[in-house]
N, C-alpha and C. Protein backbone atom coordinates (compact mmCIF):
# COMPACT_ATOMS: atom_id res chain seq x y z
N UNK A 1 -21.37 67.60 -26.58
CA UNK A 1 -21.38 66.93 -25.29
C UNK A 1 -20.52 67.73 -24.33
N UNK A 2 -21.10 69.20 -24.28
CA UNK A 2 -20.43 69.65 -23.23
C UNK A 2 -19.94 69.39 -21.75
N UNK A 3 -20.51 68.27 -21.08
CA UNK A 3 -20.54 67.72 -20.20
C UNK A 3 -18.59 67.40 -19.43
N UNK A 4 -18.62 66.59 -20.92
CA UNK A 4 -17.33 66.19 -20.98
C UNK A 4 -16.15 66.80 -21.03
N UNK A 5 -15.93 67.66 -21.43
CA UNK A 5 -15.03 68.84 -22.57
C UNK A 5 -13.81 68.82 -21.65
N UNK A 6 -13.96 68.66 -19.93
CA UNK A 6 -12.71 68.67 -19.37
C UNK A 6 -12.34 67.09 -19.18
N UNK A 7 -13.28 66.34 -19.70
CA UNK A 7 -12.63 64.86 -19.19
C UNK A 7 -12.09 64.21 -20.39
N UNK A 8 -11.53 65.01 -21.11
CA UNK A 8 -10.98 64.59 -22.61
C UNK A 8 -9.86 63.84 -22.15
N UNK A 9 -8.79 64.84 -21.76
CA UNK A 9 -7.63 63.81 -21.21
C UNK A 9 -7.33 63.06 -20.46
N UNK A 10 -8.76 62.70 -19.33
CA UNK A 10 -8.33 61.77 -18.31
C UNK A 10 -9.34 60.17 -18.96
N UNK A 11 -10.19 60.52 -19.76
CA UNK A 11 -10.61 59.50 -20.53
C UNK A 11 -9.87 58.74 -21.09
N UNK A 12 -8.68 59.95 -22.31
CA UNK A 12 -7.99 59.01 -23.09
C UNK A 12 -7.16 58.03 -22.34
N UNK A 13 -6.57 58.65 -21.54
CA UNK A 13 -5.67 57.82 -20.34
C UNK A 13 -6.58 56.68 -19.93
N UNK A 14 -7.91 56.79 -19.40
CA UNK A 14 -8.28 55.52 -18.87
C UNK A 14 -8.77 54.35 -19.83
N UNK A 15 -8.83 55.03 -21.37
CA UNK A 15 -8.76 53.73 -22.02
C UNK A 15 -7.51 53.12 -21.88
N UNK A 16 -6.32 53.79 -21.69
CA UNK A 16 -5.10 52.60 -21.41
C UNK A 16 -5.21 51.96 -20.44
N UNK A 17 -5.20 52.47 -19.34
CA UNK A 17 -5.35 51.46 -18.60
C UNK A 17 -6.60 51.30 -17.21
N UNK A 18 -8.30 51.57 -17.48
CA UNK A 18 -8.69 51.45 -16.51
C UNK A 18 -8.92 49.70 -16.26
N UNK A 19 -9.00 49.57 -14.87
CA UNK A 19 -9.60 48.34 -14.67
C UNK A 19 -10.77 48.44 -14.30
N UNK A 20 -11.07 47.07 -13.80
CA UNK A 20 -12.55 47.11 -12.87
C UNK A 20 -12.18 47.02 -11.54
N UNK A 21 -13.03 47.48 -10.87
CA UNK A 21 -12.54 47.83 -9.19
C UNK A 21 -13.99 46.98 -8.46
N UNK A 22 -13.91 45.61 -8.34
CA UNK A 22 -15.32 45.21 -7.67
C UNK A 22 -15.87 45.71 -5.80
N UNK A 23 -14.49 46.71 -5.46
CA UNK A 23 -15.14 46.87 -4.32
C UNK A 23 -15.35 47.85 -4.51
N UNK A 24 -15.25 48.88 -5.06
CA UNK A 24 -16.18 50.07 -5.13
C UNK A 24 -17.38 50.11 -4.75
N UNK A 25 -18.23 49.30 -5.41
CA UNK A 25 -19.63 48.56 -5.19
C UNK A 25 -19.85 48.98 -3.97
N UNK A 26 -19.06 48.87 -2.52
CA UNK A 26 -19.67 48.66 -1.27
C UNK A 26 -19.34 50.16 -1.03
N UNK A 27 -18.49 51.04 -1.80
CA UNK A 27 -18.43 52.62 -0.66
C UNK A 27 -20.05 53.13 -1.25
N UNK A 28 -20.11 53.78 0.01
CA UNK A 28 -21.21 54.34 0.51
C UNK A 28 -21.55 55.59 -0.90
N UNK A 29 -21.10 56.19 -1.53
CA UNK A 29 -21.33 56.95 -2.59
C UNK A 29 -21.01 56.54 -3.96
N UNK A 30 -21.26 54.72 -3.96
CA UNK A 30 -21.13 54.81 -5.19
C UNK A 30 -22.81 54.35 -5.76
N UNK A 31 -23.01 54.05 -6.71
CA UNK A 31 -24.69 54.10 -7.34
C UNK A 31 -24.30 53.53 -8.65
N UNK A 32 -24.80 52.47 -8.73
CA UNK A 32 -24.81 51.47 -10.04
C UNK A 32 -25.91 51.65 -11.01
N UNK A 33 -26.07 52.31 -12.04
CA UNK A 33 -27.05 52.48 -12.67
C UNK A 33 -27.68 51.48 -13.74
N UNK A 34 -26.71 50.88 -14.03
CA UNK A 34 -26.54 49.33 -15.06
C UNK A 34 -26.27 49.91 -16.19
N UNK A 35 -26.28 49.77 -17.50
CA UNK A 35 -26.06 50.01 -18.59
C UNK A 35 -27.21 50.87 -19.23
N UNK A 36 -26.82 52.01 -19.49
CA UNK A 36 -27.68 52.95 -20.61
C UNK A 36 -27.29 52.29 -21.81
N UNK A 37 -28.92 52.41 -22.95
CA UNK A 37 -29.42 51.47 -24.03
C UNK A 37 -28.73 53.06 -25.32
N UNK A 38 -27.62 52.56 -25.87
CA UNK A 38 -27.37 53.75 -26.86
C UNK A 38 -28.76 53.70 -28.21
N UNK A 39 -28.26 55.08 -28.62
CA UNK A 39 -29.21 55.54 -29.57
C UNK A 39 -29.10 54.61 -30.83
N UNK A 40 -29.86 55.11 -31.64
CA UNK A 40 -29.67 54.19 -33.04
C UNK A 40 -28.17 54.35 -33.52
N UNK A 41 -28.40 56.21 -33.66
CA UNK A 41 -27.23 56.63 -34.23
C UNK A 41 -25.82 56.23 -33.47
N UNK A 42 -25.59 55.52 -32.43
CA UNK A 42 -24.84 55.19 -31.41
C UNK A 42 -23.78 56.36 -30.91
N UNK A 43 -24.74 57.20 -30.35
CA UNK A 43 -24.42 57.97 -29.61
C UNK A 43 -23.96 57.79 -28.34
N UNK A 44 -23.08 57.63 -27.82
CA UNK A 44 -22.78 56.85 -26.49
C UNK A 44 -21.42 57.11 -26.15
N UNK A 45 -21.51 57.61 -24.60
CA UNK A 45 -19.65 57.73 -24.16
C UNK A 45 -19.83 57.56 -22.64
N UNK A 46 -19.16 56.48 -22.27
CA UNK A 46 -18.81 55.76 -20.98
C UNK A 46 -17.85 56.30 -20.37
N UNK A 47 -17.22 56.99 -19.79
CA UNK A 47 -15.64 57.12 -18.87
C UNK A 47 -16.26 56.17 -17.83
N UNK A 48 -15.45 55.17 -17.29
CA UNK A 48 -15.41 54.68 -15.87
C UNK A 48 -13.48 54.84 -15.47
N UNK A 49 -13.19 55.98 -14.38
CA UNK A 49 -12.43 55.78 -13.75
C UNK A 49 -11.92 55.25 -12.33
N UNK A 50 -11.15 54.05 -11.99
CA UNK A 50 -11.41 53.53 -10.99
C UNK A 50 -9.98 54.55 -10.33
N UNK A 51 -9.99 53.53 -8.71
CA UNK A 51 -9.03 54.17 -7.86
C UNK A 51 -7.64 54.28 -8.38
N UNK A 52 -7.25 53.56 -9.27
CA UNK A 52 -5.63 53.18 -9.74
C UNK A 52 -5.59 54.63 -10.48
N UNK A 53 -6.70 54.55 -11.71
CA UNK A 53 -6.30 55.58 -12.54
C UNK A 53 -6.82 57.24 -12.01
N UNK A 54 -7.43 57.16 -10.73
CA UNK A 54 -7.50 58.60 -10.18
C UNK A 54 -6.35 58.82 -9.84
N UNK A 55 -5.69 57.69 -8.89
CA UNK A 55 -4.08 58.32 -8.29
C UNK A 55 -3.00 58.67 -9.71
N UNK A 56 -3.17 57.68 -10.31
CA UNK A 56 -2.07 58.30 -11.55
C UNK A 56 -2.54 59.79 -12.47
N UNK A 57 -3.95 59.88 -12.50
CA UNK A 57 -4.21 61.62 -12.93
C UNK A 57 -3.84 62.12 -11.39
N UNK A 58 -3.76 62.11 -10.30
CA UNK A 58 -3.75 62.94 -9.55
C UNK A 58 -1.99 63.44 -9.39
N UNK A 59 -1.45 62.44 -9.81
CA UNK A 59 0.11 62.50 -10.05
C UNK A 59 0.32 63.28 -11.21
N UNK A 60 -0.31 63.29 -12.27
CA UNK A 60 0.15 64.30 -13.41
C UNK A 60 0.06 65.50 -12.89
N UNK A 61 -1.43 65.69 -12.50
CA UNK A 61 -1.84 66.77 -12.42
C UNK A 61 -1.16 67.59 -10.74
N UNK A 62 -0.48 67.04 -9.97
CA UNK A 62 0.78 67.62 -9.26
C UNK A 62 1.51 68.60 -9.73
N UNK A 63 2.12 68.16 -10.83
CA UNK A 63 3.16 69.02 -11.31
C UNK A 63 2.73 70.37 -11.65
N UNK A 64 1.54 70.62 -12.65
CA UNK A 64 1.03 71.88 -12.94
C UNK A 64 -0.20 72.94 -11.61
N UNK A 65 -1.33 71.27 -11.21
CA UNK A 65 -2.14 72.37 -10.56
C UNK A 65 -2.72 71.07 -8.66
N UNK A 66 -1.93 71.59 -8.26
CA UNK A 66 -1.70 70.63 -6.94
C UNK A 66 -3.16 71.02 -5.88
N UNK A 67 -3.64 71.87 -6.03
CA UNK A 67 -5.04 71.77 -5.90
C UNK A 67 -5.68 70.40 -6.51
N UNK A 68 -5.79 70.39 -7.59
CA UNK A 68 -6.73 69.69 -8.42
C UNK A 68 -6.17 68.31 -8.34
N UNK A 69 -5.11 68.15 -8.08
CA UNK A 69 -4.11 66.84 -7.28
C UNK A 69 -5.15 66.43 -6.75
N UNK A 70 -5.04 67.52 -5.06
CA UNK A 70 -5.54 67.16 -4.06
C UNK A 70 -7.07 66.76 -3.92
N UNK A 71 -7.64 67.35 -4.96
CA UNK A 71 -8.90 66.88 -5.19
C UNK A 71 -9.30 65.63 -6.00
N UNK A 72 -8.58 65.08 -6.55
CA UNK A 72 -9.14 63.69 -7.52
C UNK A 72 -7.96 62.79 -6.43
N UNK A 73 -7.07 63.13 -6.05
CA UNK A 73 -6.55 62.75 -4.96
C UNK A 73 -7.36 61.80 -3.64
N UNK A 74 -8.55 62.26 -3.70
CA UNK A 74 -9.34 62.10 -2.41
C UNK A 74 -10.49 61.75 -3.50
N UNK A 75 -10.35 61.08 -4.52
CA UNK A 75 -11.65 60.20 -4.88
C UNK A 75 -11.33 58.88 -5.71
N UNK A 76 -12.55 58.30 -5.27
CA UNK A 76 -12.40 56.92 -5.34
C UNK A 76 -12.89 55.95 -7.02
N UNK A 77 -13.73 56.67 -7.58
CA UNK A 77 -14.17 56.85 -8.61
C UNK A 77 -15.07 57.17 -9.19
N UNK A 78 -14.94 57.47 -10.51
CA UNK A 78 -16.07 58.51 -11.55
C UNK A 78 -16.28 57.30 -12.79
N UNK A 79 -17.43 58.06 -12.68
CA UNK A 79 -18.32 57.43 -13.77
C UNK A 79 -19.17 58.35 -14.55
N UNK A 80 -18.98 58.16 -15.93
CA UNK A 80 -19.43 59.46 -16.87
C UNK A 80 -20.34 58.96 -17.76
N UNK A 81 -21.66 58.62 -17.91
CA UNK A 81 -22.69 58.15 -19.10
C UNK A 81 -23.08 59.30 -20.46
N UNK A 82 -22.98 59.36 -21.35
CA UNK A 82 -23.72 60.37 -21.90
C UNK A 82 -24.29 59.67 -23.24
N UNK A 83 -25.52 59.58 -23.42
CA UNK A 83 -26.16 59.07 -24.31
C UNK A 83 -26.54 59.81 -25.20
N UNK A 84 -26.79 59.70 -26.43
CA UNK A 84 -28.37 60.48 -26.83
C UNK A 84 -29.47 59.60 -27.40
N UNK A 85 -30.32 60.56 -27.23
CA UNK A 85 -31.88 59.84 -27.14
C UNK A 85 -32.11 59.72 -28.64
N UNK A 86 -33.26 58.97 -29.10
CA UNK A 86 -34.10 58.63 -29.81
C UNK A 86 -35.29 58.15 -29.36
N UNK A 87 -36.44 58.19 -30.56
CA UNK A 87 -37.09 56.98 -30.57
C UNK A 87 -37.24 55.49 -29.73
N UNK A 88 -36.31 54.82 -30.38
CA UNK A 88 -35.48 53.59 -29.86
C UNK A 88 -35.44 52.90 -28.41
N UNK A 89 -34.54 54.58 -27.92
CA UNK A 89 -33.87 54.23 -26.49
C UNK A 89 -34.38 54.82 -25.39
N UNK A 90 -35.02 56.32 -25.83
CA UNK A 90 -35.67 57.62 -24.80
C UNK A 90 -36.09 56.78 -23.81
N UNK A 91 -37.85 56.27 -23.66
CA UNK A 91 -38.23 55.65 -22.60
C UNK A 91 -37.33 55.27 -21.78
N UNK A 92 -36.59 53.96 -22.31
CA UNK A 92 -35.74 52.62 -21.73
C UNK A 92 -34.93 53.90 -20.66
N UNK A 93 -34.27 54.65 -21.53
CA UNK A 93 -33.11 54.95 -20.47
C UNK A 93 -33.38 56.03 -19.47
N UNK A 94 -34.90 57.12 -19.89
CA UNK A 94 -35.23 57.93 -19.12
C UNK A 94 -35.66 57.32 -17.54
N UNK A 95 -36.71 56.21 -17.83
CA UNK A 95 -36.94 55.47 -16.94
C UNK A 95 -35.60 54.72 -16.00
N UNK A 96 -34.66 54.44 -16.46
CA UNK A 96 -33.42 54.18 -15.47
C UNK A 96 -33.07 55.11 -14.69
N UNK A 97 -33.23 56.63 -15.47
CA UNK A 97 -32.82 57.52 -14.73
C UNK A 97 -33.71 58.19 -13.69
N UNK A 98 -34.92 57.79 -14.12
CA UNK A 98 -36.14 58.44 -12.93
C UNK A 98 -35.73 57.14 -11.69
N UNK A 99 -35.51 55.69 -12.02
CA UNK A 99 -35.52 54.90 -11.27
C UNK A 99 -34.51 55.13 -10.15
N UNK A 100 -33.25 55.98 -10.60
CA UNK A 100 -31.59 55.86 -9.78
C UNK A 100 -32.53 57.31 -9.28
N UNK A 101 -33.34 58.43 -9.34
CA UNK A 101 -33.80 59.21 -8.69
C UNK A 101 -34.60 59.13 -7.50
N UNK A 102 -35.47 57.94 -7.76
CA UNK A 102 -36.22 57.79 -6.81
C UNK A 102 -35.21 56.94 -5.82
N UNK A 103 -34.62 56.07 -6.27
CA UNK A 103 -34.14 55.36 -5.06
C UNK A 103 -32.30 56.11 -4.11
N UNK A 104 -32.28 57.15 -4.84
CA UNK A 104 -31.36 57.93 -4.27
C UNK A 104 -32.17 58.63 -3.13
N UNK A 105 -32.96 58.81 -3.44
CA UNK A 105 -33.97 59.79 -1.85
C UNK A 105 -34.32 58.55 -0.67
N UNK A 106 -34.70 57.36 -1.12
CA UNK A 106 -35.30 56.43 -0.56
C UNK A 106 -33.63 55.60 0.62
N UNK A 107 -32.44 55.99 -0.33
CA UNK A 107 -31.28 55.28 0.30
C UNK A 107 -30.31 56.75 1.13
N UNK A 108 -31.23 57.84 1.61
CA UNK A 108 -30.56 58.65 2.53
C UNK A 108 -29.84 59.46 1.60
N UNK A 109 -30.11 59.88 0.42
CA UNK A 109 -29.37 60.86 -0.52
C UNK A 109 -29.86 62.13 -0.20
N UNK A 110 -29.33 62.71 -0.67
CA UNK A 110 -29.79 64.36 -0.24
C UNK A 110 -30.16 65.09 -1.89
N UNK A 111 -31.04 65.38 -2.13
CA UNK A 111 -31.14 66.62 -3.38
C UNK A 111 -31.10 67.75 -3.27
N UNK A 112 -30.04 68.33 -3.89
CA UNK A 112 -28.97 69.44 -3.94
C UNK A 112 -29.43 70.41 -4.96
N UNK A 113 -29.92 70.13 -6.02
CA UNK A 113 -30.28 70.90 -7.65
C UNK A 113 -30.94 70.45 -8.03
N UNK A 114 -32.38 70.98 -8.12
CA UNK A 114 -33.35 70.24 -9.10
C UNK A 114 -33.99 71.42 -10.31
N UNK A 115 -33.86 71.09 -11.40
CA UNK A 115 -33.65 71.99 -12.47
C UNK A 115 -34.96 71.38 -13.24
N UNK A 116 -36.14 72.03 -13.80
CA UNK A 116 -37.16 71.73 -14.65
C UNK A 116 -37.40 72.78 -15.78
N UNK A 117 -36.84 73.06 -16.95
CA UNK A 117 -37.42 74.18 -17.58
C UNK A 117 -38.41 73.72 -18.06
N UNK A 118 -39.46 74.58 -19.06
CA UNK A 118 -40.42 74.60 -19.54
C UNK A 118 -39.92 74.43 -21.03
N UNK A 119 -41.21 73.83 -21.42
CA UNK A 119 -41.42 73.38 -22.72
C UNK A 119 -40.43 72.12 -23.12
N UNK A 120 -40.20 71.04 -22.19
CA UNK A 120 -39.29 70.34 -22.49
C UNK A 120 -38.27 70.86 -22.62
N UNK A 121 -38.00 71.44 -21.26
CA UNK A 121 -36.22 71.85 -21.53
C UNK A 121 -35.27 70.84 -20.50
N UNK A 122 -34.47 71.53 -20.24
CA UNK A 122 -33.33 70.50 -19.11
C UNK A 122 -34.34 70.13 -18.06
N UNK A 123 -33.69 68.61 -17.67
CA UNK A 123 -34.30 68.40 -16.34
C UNK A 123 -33.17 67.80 -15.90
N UNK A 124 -32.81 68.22 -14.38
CA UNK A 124 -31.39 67.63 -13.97
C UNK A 124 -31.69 67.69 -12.27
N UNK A 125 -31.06 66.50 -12.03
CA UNK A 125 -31.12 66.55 -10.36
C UNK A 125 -29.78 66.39 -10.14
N UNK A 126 -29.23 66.66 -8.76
CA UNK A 126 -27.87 66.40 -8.44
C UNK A 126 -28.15 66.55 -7.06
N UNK A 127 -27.67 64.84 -6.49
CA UNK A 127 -27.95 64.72 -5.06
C UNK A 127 -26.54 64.39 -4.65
N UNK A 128 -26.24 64.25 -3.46
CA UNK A 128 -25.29 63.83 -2.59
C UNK A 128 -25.21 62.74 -1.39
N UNK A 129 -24.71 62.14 -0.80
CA UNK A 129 -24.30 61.39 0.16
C UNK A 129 -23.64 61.73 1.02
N UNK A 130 -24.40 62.59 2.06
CA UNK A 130 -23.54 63.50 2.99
C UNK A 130 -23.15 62.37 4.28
N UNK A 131 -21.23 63.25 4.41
CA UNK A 131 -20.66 62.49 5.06
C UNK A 131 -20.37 63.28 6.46
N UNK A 132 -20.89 63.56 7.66
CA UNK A 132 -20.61 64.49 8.54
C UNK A 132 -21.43 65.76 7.94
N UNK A 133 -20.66 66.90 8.50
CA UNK A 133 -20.97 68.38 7.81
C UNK A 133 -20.27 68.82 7.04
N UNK A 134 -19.11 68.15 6.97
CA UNK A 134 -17.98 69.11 6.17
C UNK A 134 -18.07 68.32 4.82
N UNK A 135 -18.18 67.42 4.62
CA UNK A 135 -17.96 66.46 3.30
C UNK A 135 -18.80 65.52 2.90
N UNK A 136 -19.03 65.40 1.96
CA UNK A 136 -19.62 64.02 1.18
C UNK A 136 -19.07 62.77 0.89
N UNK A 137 -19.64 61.53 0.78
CA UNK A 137 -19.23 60.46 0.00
C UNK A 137 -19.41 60.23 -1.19
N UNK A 138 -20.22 60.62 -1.97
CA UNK A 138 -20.78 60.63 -3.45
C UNK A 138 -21.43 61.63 -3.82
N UNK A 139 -21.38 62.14 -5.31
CA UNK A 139 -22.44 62.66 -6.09
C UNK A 139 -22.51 61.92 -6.78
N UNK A 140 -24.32 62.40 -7.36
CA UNK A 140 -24.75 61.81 -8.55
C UNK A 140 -25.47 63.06 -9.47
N UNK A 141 -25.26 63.51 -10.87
CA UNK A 141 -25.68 64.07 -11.47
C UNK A 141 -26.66 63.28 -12.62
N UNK A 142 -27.81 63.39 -12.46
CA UNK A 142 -28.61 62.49 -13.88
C UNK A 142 -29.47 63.97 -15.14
N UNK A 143 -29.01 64.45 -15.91
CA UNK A 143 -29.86 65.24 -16.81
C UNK A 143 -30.25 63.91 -17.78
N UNK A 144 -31.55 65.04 -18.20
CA UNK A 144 -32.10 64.91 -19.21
C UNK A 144 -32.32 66.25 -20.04
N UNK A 145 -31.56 66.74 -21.03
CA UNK A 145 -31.24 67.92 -21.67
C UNK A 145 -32.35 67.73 -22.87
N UNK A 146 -32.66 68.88 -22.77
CA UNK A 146 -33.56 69.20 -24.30
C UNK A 146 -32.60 68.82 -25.55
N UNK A 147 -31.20 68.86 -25.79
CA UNK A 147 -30.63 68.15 -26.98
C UNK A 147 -30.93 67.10 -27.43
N UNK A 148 -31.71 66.68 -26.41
CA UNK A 148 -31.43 65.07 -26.62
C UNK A 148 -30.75 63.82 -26.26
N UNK A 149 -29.87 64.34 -25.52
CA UNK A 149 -29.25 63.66 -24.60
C UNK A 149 -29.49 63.20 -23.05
N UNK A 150 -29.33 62.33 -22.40
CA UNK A 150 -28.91 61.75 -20.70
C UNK A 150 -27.65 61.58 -20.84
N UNK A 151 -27.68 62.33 -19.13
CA UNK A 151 -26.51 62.29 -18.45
C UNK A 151 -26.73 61.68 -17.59
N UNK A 152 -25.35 61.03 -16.69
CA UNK A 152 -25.57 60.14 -15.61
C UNK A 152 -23.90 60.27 -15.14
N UNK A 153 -23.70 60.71 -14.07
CA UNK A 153 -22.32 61.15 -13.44
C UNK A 153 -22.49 60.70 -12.12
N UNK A 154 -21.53 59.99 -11.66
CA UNK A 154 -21.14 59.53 -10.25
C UNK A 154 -20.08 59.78 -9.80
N UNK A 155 -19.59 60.51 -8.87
CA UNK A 155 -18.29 60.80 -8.18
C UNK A 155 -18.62 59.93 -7.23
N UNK A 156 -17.49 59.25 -6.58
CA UNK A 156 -17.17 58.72 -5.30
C UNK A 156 -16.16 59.09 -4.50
N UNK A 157 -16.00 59.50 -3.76
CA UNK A 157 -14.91 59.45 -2.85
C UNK A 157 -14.94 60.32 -1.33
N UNK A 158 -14.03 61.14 -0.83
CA UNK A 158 -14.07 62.32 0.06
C UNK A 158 -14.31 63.69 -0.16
N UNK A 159 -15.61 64.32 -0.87
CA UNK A 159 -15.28 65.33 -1.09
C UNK A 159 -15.62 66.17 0.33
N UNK A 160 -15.10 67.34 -0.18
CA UNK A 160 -15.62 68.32 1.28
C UNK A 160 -16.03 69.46 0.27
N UNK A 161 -17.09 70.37 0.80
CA UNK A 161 -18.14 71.18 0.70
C UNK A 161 -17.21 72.29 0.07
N UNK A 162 -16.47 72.81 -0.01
CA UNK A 162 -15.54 73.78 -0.73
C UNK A 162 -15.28 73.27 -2.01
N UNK A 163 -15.15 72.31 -1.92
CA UNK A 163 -14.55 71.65 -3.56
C UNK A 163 -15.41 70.74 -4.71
N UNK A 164 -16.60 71.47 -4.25
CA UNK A 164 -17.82 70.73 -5.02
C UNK A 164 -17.95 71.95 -6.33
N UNK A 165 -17.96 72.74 -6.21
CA UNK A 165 -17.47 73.73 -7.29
C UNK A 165 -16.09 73.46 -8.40
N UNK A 166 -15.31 73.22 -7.52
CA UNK A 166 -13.95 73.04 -8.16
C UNK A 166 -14.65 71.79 -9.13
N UNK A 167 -15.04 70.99 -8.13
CA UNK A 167 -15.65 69.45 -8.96
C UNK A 167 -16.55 70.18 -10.39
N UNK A 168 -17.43 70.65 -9.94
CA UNK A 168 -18.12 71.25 -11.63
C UNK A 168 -17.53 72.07 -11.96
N UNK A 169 -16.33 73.05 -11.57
CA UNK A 169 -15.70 73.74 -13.13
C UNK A 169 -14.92 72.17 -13.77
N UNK A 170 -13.96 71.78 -13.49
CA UNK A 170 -13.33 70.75 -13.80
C UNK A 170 -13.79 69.65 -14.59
N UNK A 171 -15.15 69.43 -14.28
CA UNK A 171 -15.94 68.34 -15.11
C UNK A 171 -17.23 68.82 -15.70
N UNK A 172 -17.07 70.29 -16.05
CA UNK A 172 -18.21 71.36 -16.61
C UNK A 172 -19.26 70.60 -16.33
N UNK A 173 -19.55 70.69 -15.10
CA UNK A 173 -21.14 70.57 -14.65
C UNK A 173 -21.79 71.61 -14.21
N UNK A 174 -22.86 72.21 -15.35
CA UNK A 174 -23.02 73.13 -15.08
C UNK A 174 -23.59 73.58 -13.64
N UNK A 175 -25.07 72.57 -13.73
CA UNK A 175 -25.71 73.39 -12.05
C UNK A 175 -25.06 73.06 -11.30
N UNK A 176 -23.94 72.77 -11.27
CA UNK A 176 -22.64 72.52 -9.84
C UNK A 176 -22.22 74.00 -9.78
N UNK A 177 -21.75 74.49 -10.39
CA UNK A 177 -21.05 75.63 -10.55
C UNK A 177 -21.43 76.91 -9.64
N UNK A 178 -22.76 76.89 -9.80
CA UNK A 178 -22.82 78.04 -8.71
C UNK A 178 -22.99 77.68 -7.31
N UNK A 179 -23.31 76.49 -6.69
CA UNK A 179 -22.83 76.19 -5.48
C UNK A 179 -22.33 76.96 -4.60
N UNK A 180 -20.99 77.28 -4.73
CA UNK A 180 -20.02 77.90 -4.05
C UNK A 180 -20.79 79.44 -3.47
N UNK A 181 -21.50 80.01 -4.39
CA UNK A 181 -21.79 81.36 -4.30
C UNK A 181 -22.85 80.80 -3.03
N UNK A 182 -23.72 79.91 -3.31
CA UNK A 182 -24.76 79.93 -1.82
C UNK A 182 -23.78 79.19 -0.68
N UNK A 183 -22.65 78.51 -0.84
CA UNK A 183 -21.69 78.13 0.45
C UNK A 183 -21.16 79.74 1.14
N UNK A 184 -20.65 80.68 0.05
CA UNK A 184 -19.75 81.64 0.56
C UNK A 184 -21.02 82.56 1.37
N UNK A 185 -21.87 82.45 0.75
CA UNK A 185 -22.91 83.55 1.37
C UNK A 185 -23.13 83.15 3.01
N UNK A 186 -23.26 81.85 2.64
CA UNK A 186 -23.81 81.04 4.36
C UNK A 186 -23.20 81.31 5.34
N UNK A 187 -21.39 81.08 4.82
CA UNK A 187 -20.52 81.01 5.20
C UNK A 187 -20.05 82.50 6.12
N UNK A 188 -20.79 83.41 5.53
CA UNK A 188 -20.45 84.78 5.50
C UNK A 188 -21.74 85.72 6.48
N UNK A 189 -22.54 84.43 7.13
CA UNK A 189 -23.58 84.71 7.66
C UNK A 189 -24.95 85.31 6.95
N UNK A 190 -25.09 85.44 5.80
CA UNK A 190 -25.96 85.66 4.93
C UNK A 190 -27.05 84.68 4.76
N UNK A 191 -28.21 85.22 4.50
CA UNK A 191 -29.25 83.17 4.19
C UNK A 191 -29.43 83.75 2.63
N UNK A 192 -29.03 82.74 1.92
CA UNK A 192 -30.09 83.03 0.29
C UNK A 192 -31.01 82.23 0.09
């Protein structure tokens, strides 16, 4: 579950202490997907971090890397699904995820990455909730990986267009990652 690999330690932390945050619900980048149906084998990992426990990682993470402060600093909360499929569950939960696709375009979302390989390979979208020009209110990442697995990732908060990269090294998302290279190019007067 490579997905995860950097949210090891802010997980363990939010089993101590996350709460539920019922106004989240109303910011503009957040997206309720309801509950993904785990596999037989109960394959299944939830992170929900609300606003309390972003400010207290954003306080650890001061001391060593004050960038990365400043960035979970300015969000409101994450939400991490990762299932794997079977038999069982595939349909049920693929269909949730085509459903949070379609109605992300239909509620003013923007699609950012749309990834289809062949022969049943990854399929991954990653849209946004653009806030102005400089920043967003939400992402949403939904794969469906040839392993066998769904993904389903929600950021909420302030991001700005520079630090959407930082956002996928940090939470190894992959098609986030190169982002930056088509920002710097733009940026640099180049079209790719």
């Amino acid at each position: 579950m490579k997905y995860l690999r950097s949210l090891v330690l802010v997980s363990t932390i939010s089993l101590l202490a996350t709460s539920a945050c019922p106004a989240i619900e109303s910011e503009a980048g957040y997206i309720d997907i309801g509950k993904l149906m785990p596999s037989a084998k109960g394959e299944f990992v939830e992170v929900n971090l609300s606003p309390g426990m972003l400010k207290f990682a954003a306080k650890i993470a001061a001391c060593h890397e004050p960038e990365t402060a400043e960035l979970i600093g300015n969000l409101h909360h994450i939400r991490v699904n990762v299932v794997g499929l079977d038999e069982a569950n595939r349909s049920e939960n693929i269909e949730k995820i085509e459903v949070v696709r379609r109605n992300l375009e239909s509620q003013g979302w923007t699609r950012i990455v749309t990834v289809r390989e062949k022969n049943e390979g990854d399929n991954v979208n990653i849209h946004v909730k653009q806030h102005g020009e400089d920043s967003v209110d939400g992402l949403v990442v939904t794969v469906i990986d040839k392993m066998g697995e769904a993904v389903f990732v929600n950021i909420v908060g302030n991001i700005r267009a520079d630090q959407l990269a930082k956002i996928a090294d940090k939470l190894d998302i992959e098609p986030l990652k190169h982002l930056h290279v088509k920002a710097d190019l733009k940026a640099a007067g180049k079209d790719t």
